[in-house]
Protein backbone atom coordinates (compact mmCIF):
# COMPACT_ATOMS: atom_id res chain seq x y z
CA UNK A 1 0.00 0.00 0.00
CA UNK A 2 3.01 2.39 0.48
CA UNK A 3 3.50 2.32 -3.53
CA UNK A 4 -0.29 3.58 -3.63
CA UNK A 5 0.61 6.98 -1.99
CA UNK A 6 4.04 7.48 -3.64
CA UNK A 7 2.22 7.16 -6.88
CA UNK A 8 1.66 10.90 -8.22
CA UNK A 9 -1.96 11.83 -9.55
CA UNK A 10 -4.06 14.42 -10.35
CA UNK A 11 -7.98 15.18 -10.18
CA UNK A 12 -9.99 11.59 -10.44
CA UNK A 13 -7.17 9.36 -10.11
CA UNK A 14 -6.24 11.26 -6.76
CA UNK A 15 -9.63 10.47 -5.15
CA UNK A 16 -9.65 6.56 -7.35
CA UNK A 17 -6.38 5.89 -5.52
CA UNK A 18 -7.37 7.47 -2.09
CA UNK A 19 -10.88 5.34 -2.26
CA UNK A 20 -8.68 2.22 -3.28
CA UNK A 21 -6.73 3.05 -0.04
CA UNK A 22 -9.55 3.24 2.01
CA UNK A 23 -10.75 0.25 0.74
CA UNK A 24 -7.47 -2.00 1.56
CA UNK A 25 -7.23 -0.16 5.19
CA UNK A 26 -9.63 -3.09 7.13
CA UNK A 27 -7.83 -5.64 5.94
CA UNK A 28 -5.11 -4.82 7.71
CA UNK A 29 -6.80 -4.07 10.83
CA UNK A 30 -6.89 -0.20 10.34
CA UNK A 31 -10.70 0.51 9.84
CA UNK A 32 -10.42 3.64 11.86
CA UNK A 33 -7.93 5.22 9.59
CA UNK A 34 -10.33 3.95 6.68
CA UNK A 35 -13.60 5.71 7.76
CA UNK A 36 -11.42 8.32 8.90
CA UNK A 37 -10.41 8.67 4.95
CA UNK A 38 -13.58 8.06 3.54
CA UNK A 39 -14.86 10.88 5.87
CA UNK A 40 -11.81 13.12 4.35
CA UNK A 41 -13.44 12.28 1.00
CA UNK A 42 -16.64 12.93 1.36
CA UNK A 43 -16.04 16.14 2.73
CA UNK A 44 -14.08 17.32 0.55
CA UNK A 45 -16.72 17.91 -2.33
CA UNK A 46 -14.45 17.07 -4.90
CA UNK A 47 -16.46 18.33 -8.16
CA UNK A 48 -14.31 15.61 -9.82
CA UNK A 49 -16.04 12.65 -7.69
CA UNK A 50 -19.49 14.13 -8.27
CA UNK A 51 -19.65 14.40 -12.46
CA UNK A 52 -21.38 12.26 -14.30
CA UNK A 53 -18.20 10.56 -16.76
CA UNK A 54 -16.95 6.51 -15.93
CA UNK A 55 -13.96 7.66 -13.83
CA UNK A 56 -16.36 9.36 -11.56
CA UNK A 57 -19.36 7.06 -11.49
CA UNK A 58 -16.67 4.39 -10.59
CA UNK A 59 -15.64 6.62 -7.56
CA UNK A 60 -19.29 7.05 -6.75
CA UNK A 61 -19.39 3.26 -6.17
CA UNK A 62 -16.03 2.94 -4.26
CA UNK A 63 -17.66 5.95 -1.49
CA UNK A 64 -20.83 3.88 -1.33
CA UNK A 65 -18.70 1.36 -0.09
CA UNK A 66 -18.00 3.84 3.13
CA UNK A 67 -21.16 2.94 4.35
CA UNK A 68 -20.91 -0.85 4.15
CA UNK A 69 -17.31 0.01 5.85
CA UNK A 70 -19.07 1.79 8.83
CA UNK A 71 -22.06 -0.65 9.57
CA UNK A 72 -19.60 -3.75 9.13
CA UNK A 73 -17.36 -2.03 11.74
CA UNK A 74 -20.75 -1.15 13.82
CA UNK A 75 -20.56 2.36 13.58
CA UNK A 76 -24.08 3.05 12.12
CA UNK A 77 -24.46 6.38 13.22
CA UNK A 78 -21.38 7.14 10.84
CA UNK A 79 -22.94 4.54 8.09
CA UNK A 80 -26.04 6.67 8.04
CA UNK A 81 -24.36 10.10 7.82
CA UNK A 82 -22.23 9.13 5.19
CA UNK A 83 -25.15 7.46 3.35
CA UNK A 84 -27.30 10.95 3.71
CA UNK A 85 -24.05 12.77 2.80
CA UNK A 86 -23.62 10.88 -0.09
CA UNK A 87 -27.27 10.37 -1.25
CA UNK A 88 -27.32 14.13 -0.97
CA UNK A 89 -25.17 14.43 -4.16
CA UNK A 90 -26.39 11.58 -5.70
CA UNK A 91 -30.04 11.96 -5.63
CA UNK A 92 -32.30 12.49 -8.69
CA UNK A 93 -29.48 10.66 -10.72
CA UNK A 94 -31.91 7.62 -10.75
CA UNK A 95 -29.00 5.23 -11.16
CA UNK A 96 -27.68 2.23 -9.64
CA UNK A 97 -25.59 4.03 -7.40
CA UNK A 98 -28.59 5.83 -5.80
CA UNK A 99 -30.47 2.74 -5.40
CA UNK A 100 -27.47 0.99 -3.98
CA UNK A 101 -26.72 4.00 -1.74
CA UNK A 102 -30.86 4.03 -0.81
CA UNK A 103 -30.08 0.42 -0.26
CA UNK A 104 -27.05 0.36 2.73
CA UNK A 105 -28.57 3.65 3.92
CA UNK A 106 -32.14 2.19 4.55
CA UNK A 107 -30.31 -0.99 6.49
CA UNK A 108 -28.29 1.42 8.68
CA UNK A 109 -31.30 2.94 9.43
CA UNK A 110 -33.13 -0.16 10.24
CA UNK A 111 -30.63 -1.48 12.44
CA UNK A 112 -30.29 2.11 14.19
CA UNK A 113 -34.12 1.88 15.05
CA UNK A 114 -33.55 -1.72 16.24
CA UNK A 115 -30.30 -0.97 18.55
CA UNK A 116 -32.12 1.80 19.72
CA UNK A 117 -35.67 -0.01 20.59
CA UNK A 118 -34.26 -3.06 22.34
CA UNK A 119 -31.58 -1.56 24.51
């Protein structure tokens, strides 16, 4: 993973290779400094992540995956503000990546209500 931030980029392939990152971060026990990243990412309202060409729609998908990262680490408060942070910029595109978003968003929501109700 070292190579992957020597590697120079610009624009997309900066925010491809810092998703990728965030991606390969649980596996090696580090999903604090994933979510952590993911949050950086999603902040950072990169006009790059949020246009509508294959490069970006790609990224789109990675992100998504910061809410599957939060609820599988049982943060679902973070999964669901991510997931509204994200579906913020994604809604009305009527593509699979808002459904999919809708989709993880809905669970963390779901198991918030349940966590919540029963202790």
């Amino acid at each position: 993973m070292r190579k992957l931030t020597e590697v120079a980029l610009s624009g997309k392939l900066t925010v491809l290779r810092d998703l990728v990152f965030a991606r390969m971060l649980p596996s090696e026990g580090k999903m604090d400094e994933a979510l952590s990243l993911y949050g950086k990412i999603i902040k950072a309202d990169d006009r790059s992540l949020w246009s509508y060409d294959i490069v970006a729609r790609k990224n789109q998908m990675l992100l998504i995956e910061s809410i599957v990262a939060a609820y599988d680490a049982g943060d679902i408060p973070r999964a669901i503000e991510y997931g509204e942070q994200i579906y913020s910029k994604l809604k009305g595109t009527a593509g699979i990546r808002e459904c999919y978003c809708l989709s993880w968003l809905s669970l963390s929501y779901n198991t918030c209500c349940r966590v919540v109700k029963f202790t």
